[in-house]
N, C-alpha and C. Protein backbone atom coordinates (compact mmCIF):
# COMPACT_ATOMS: atom_id res chain seq x y z
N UNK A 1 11.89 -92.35 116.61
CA UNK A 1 10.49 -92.58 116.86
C UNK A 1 10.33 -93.20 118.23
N UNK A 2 9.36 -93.02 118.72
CA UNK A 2 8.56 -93.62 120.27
C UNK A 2 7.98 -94.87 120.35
N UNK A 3 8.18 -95.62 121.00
CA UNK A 3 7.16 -96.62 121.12
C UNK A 3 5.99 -96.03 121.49
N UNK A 4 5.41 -96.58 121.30
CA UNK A 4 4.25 -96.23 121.84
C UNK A 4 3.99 -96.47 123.48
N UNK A 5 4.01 -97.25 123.80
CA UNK A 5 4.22 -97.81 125.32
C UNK A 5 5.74 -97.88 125.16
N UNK A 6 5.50 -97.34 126.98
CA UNK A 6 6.82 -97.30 127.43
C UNK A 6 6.67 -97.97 128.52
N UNK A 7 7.72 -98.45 129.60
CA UNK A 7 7.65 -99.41 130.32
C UNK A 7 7.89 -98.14 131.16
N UNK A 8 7.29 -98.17 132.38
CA UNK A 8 7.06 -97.48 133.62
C UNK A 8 8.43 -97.20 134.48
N UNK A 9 8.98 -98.27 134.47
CA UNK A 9 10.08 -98.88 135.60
C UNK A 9 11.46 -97.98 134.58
N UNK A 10 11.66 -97.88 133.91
CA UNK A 10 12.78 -97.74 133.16
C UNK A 10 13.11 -96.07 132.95
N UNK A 11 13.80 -95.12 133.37
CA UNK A 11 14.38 -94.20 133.90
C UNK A 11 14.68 -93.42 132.62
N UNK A 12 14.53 -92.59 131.63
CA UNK A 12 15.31 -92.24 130.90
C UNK A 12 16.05 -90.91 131.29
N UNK A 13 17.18 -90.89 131.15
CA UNK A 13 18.06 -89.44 131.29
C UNK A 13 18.02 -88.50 130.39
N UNK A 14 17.31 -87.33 130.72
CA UNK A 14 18.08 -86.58 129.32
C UNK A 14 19.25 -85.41 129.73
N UNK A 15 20.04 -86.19 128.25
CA UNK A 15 21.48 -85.11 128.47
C UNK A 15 21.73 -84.54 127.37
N UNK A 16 22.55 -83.25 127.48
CA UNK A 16 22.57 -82.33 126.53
C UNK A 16 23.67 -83.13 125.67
N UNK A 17 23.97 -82.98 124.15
CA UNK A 17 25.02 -83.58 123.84
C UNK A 17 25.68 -82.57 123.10
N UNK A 18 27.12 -82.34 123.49
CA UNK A 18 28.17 -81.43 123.76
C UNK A 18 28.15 -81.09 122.12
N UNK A 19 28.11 -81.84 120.93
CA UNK A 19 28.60 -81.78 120.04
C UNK A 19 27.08 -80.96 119.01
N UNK A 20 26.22 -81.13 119.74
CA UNK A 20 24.76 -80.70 119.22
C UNK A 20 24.58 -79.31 119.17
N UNK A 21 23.90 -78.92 118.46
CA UNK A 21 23.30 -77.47 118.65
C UNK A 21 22.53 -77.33 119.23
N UNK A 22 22.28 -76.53 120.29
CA UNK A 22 21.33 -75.50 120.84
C UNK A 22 19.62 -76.16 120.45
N UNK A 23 19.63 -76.87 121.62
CA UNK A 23 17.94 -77.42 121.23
C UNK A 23 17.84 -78.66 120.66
N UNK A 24 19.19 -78.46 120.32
CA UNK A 24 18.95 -80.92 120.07
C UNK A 24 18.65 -81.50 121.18
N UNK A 25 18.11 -82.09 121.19
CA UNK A 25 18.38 -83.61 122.62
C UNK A 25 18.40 -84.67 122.14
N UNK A 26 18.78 -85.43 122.89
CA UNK A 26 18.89 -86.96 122.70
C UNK A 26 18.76 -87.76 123.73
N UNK A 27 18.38 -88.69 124.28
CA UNK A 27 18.28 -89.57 125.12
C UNK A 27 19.41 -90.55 125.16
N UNK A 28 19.70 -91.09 126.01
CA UNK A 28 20.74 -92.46 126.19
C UNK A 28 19.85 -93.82 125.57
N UNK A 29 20.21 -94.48 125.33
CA UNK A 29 19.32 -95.73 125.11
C UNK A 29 19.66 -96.79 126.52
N UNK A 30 18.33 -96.98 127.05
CA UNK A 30 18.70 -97.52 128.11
C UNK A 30 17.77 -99.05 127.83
N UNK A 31 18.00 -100.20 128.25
CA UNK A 31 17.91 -101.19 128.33
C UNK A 31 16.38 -101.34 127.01
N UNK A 32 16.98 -101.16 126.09
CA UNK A 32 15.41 -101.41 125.04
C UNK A 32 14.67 -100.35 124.64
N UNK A 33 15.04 -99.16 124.97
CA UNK A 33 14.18 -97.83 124.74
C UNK A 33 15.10 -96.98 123.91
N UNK A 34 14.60 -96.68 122.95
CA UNK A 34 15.43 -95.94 121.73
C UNK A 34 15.65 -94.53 122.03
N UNK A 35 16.31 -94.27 121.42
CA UNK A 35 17.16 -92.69 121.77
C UNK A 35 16.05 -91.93 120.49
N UNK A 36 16.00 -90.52 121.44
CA UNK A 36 15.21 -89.61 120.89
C UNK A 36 16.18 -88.57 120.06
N UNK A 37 15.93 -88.29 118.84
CA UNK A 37 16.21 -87.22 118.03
C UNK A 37 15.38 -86.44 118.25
N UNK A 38 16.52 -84.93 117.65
CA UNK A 38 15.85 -83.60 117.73
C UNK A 38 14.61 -83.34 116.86
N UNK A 39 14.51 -84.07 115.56
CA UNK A 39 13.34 -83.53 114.85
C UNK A 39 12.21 -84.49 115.45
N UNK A 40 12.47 -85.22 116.18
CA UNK A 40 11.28 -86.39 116.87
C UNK A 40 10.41 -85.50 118.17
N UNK A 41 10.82 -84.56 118.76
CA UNK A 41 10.47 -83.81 120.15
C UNK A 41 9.02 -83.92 119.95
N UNK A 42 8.46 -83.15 118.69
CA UNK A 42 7.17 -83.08 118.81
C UNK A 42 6.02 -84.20 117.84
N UNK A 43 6.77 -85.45 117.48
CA UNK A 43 6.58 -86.38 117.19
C UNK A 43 7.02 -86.74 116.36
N UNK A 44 6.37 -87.46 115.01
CA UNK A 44 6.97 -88.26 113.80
C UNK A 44 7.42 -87.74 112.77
N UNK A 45 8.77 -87.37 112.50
CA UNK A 45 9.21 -86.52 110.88
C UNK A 45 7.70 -86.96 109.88
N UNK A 46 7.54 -85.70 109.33
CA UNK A 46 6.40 -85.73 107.95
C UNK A 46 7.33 -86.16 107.01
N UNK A 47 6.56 -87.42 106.00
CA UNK A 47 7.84 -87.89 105.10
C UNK A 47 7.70 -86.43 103.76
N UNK A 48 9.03 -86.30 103.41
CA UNK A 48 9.10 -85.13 102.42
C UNK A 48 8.01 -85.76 101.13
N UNK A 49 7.15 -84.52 100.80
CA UNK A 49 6.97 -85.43 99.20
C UNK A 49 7.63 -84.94 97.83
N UNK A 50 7.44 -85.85 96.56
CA UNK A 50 8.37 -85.34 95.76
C UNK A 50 7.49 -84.19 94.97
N UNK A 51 6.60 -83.88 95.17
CA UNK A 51 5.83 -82.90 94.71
C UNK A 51 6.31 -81.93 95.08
N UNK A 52 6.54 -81.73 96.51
CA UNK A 52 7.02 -80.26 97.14
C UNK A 52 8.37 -79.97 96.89
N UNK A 53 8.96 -80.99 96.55
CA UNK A 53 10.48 -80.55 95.87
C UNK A 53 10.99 -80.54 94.84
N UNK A 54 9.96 -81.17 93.99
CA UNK A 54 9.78 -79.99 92.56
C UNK A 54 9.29 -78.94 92.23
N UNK A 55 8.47 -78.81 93.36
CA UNK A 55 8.05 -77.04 93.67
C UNK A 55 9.14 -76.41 93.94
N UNK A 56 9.24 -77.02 94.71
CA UNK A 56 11.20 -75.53 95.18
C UNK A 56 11.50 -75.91 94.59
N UNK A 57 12.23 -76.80 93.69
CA UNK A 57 13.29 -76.76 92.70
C UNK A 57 12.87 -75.90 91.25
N UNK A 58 11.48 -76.01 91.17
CA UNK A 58 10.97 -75.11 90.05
C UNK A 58 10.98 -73.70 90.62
N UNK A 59 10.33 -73.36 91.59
CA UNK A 59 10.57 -72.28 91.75
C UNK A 59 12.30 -71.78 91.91
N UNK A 60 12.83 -72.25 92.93
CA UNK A 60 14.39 -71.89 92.33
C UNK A 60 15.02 -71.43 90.69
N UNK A 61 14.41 -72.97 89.74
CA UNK A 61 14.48 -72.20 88.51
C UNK A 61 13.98 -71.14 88.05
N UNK A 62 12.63 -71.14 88.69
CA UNK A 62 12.08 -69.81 88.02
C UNK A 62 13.30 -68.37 88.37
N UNK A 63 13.33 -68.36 89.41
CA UNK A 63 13.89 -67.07 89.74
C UNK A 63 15.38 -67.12 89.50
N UNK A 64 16.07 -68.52 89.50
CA UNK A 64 17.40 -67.72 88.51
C UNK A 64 16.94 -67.62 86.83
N UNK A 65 16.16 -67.51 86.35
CA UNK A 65 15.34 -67.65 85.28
C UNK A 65 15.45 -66.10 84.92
N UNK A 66 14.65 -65.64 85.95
CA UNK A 66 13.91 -64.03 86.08
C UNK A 66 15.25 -63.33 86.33
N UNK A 67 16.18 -64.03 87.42
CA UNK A 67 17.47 -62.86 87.44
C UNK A 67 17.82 -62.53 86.35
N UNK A 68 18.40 -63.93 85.27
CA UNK A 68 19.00 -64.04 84.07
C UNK A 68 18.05 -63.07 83.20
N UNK A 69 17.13 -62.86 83.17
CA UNK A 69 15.79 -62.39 82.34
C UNK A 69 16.25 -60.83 82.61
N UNK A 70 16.08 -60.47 83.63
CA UNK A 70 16.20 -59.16 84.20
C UNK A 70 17.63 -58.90 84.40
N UNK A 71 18.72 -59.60 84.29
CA UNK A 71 20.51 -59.00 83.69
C UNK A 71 20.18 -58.53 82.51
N UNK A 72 19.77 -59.64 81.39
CA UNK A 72 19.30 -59.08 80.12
C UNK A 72 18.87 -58.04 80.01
N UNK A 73 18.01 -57.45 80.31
CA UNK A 73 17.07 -56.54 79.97
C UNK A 73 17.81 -54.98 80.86
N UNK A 74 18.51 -55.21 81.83
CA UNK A 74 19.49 -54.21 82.18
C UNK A 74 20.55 -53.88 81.55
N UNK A 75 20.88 -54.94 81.23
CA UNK A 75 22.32 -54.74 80.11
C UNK A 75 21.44 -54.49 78.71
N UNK A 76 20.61 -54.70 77.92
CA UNK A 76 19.81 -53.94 77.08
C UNK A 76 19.61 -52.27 77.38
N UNK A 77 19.28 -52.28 78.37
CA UNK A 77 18.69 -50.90 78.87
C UNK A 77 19.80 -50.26 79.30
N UNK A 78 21.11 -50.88 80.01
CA UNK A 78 22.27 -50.02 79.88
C UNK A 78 22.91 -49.50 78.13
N UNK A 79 22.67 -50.27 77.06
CA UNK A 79 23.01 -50.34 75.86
C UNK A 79 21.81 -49.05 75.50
N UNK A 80 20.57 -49.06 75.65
CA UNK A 80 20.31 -48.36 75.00
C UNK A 80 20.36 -46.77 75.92
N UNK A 81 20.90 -46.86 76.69
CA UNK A 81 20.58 -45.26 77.06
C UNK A 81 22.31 -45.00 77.41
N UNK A 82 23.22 -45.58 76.59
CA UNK A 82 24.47 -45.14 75.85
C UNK A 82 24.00 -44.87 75.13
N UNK A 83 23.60 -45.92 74.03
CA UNK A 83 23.06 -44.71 72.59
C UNK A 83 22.20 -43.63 72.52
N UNK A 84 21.47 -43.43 73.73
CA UNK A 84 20.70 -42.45 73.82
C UNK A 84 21.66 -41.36 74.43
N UNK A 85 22.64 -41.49 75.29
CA UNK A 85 23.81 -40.60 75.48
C UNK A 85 24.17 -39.80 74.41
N UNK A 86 24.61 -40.93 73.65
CA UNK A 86 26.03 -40.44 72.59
C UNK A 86 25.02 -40.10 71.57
N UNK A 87 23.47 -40.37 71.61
CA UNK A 87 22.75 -39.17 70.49
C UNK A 87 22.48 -38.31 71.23
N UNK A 88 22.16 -37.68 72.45
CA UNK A 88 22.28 -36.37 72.79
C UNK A 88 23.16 -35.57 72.44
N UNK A 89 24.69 -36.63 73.16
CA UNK A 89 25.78 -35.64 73.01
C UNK A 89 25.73 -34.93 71.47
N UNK A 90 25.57 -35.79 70.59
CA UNK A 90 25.63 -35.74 69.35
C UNK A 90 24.54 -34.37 68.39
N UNK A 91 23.68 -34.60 69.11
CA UNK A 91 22.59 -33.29 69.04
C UNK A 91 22.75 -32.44 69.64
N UNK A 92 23.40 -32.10 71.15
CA UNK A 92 23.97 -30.72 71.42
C UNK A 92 25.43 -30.50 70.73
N UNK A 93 26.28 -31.09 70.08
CA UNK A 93 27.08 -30.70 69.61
C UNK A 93 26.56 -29.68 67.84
N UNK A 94 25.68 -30.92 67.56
CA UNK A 94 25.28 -30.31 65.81
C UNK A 94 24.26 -29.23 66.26
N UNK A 95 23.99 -28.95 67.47
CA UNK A 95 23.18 -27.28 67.45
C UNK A 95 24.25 -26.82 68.04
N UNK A 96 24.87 -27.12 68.49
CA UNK A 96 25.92 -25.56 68.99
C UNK A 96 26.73 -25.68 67.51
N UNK A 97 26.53 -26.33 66.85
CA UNK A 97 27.53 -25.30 66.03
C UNK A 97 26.63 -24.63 64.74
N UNK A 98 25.42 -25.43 64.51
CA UNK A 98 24.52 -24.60 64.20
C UNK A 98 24.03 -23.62 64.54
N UNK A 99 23.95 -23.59 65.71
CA UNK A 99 23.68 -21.99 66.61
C UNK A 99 25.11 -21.10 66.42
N UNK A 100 26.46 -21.79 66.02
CA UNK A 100 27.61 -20.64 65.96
C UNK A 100 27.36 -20.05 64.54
N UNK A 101 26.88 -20.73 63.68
CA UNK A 101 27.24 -20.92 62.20
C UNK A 101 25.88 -19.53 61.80
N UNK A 102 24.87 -20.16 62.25
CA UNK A 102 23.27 -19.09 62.51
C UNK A 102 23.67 -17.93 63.15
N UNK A 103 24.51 -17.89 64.28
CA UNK A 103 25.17 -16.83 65.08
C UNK A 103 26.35 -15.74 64.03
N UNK A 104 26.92 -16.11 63.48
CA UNK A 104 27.95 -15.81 62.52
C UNK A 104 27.30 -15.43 61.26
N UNK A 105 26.29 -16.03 61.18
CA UNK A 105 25.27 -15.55 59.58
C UNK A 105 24.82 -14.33 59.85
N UNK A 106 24.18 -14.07 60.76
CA UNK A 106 22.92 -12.91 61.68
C UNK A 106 24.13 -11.82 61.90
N UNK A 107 25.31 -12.02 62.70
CA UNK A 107 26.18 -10.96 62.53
C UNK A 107 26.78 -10.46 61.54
N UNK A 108 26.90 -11.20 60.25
CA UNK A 108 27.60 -10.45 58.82
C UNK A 108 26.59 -9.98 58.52
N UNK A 109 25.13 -10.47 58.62
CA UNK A 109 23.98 -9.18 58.29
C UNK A 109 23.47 -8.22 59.14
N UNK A 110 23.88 -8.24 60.15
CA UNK A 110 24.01 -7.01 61.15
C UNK A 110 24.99 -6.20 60.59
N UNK A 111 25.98 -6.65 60.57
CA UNK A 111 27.08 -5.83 60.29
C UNK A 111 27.00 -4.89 58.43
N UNK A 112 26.17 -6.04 57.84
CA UNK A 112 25.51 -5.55 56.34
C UNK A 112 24.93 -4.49 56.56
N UNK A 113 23.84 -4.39 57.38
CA UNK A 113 22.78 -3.63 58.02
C UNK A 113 23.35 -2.40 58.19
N UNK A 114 24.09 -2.45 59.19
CA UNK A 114 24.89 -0.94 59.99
C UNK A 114 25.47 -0.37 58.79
N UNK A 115 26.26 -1.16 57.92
CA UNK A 115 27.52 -0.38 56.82
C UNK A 115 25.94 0.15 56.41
N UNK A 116 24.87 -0.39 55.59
CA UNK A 116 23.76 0.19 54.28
C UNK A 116 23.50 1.20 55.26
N UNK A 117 23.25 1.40 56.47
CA UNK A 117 22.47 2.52 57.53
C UNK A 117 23.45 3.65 57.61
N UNK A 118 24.67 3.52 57.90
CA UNK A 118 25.54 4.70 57.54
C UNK A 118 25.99 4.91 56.10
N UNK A 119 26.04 4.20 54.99
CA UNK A 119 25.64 4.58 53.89
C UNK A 119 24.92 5.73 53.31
N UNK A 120 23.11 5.19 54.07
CA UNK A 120 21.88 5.64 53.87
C UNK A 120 22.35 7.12 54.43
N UNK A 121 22.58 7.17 55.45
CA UNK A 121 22.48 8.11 56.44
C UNK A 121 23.91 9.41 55.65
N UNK A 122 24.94 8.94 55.74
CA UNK A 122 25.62 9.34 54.34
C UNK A 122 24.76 10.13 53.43
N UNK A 123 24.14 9.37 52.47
CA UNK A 123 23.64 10.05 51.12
C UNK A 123 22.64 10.90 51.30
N UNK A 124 21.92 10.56 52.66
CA UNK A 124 20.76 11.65 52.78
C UNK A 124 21.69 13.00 53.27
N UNK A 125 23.06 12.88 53.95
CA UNK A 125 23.33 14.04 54.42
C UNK A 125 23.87 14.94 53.75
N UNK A 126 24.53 14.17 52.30
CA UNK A 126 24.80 14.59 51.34
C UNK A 126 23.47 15.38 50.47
N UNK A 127 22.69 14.66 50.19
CA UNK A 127 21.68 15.19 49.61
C UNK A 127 20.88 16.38 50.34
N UNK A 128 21.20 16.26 51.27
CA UNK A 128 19.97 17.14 52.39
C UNK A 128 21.33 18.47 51.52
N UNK A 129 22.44 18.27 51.90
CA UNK A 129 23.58 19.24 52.15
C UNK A 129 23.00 19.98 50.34
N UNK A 130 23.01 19.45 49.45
CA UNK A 130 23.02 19.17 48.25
C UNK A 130 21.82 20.39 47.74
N UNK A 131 20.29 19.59 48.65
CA UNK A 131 19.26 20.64 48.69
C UNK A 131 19.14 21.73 49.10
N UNK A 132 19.97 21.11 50.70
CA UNK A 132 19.85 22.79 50.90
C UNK A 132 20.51 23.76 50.00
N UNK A 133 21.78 23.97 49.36
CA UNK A 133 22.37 24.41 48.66
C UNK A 133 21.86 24.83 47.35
N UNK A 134 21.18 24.06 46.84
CA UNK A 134 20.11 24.15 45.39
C UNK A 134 18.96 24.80 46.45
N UNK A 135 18.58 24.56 47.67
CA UNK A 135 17.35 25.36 47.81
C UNK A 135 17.94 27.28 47.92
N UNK A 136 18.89 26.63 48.45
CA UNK A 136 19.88 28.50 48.95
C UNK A 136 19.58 29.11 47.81
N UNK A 137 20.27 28.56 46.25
CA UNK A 137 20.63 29.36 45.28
C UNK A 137 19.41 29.47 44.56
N UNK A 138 18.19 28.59 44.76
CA UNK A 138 17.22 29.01 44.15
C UNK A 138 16.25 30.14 45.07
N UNK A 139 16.47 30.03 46.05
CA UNK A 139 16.00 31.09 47.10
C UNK A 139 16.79 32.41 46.72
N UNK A 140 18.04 32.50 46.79
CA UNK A 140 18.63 33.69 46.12
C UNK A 140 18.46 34.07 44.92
N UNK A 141 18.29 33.33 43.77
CA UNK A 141 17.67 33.28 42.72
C UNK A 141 16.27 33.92 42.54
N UNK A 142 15.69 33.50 43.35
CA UNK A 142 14.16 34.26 43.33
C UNK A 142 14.33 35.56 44.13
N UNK A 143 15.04 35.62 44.75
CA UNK A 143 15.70 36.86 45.45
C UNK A 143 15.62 37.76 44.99
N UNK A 144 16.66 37.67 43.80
CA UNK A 144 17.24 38.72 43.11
C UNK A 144 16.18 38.91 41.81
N UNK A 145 15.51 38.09 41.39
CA UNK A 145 14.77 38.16 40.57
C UNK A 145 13.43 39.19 41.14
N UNK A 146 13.02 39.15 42.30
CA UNK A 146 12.03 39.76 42.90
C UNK A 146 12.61 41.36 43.18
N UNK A 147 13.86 41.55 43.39
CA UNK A 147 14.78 42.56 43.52
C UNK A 147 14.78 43.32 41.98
N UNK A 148 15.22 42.77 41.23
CA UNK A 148 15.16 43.33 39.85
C UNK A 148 13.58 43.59 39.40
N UNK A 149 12.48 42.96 39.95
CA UNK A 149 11.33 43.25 39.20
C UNK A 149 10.80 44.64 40.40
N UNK A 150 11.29 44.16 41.23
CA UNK A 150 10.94 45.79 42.35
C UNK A 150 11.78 46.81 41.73
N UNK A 151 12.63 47.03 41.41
CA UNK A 151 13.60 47.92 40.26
C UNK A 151 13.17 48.05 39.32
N UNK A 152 12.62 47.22 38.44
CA UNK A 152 11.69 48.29 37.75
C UNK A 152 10.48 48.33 37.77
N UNK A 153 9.89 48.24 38.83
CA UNK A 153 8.72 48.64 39.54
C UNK A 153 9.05 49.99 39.30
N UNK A 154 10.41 50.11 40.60
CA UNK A 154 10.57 51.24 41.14
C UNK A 154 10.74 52.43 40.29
N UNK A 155 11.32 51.95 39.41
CA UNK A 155 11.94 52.72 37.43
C UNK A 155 10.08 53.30 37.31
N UNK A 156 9.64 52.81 36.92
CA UNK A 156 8.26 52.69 36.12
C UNK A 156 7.69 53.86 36.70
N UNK A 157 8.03 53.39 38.64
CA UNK A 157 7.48 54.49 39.29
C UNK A 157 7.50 55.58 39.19
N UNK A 158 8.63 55.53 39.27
CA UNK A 158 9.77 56.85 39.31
C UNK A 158 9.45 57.41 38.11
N UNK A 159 9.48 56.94 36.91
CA UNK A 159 9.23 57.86 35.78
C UNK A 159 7.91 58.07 35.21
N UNK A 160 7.09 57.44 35.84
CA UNK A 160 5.62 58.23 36.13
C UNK A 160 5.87 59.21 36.90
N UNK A 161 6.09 59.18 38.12
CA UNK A 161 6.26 60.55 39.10
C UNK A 161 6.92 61.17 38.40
N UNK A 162 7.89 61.07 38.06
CA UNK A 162 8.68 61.79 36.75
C UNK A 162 7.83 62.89 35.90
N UNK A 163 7.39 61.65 35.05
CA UNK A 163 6.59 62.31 34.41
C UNK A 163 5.43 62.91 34.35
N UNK A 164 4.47 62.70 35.73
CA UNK A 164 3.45 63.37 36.19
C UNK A 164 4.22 64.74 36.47
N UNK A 165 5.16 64.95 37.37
CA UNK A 165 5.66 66.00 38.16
C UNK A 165 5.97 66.68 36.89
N UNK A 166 6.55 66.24 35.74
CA UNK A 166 6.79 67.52 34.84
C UNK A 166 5.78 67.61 33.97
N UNK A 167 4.62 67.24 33.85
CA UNK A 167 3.33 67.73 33.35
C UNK A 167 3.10 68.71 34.15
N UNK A 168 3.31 68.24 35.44
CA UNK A 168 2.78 69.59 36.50
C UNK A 168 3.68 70.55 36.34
N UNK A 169 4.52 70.56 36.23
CA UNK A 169 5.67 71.52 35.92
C UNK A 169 5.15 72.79 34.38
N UNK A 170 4.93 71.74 33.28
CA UNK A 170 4.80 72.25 32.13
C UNK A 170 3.38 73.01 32.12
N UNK A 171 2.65 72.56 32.40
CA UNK A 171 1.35 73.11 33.17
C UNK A 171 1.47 74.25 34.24
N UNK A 172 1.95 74.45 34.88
CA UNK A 172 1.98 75.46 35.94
C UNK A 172 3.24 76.39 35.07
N UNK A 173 3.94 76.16 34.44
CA UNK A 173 5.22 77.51 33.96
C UNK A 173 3.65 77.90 32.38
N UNK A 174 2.94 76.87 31.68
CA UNK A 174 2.32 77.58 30.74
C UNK A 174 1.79 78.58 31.16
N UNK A 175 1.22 79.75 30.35
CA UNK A 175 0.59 80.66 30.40
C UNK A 175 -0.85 79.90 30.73
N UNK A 176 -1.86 80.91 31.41
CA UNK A 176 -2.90 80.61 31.53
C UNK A 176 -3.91 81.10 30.38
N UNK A 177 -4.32 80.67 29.95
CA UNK A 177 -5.36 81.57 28.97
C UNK A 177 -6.07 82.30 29.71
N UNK A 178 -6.63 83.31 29.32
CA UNK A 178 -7.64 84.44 29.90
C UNK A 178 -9.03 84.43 29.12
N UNK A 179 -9.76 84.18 29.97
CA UNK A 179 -10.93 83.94 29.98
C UNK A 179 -11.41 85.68 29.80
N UNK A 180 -12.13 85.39 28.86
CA UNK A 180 -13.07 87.11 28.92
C UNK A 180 -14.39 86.99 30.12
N UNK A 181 -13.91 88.21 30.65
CA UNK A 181 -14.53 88.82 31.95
C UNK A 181 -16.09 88.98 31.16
N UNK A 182 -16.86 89.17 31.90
CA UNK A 182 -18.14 89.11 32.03
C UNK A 182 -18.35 90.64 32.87
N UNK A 183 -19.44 91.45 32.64
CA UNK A 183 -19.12 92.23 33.37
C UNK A 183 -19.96 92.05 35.04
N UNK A 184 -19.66 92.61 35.34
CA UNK A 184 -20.01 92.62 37.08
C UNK A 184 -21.56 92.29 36.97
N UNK A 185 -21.94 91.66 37.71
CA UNK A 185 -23.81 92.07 37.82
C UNK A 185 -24.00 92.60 38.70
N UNK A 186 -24.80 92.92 38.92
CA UNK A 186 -25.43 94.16 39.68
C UNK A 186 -26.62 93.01 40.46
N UNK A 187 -26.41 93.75 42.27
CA UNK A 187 -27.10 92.94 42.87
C UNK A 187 -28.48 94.08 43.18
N UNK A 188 -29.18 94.17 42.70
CA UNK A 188 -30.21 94.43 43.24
C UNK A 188 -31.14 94.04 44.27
């Protein structure tokens, strides 16, 4: 601190002191005049109060408070999104093998499918083969049946013409009867 008055006559030196940092000074004390400290340059240290350093000291607590608060809650949040991992993993594993198992179902009934379709395809070709064959022999069947009724069509025919032609026959070899003549008339 300064006196307040200083005595006129009395010289002070200022010297840097070797052991100080950068911007200390100090004065010599010369015959009654006190040596100046660095926090004195721009006058009287403000006395600390204890108010303001239970402010920083509270606030200090607060915030290793909040770190500690917020480790917690990271190491929570690292914990839960492992378990949220290892239930993914856990859910793409139980659909892929549900999807193999669904995959493997759908192909034995594909494969059901194809055998009943060449089956199907089978019995119709059989049957088609089957019809046609029953259609052949009933087609020939009516064939010959239409063949035999034209035969004796043709019979029936034939022995009508037959028998017309020898009416005409018996008729033309009979004698004719003779009609009695009339005598001539006379044309006047």
């Amino acid at each position: 601190m300064w006196r307040s008055q200083r005595p006129a006559s009395r010289s002070i030196s200022l010297r840097r002191n070797r052991n100080a940092l950068p911007g200390d000074l100090y004065c010599k004390k010369l015959k009654g005049v006190r040596q100046r400290e660095s926090n004195d340059i721009y006058g009287a240290a403000a006395p600390r109060s204890p108010l303001l350093t239970a402010l920083v000291a509270g606030a200090i607590i607060a915030l290793v408070a909040a770190n500690v608060y917020l480790y917690i809650q990271i190491d929570h949040l690292q914990t839960d999104l492992a378990k949220l991992d290892q239930s993914v993993k856990t859910g793409l594993t139980n659909l892929r093998d549900a999807s193999s198992v669904n995959t493997a179902a759908q192909q034995r009934h594909l494969e059901t499918l194809k055998e009943e379709l060449e089956a199907a395809r089978t019995s119709l070709h059989d049957q088609a083969r089957t019809m046609s064959a029953q259609a052949k022999a009933e087609a020939t069947a009516r064939a010959e049946q239409l063949a035999r009724q034209i035969e004796a069509e043709q019979a029936k025919v034939q022995q009508q013409v037959s028998s017309e032609i020898s009416d005409v026959k018996q008729s033309a070899t009979a004698p004719i009867p003779r009609l009695p003549m009339s005598p001539p008339m006379s044309v006047t």
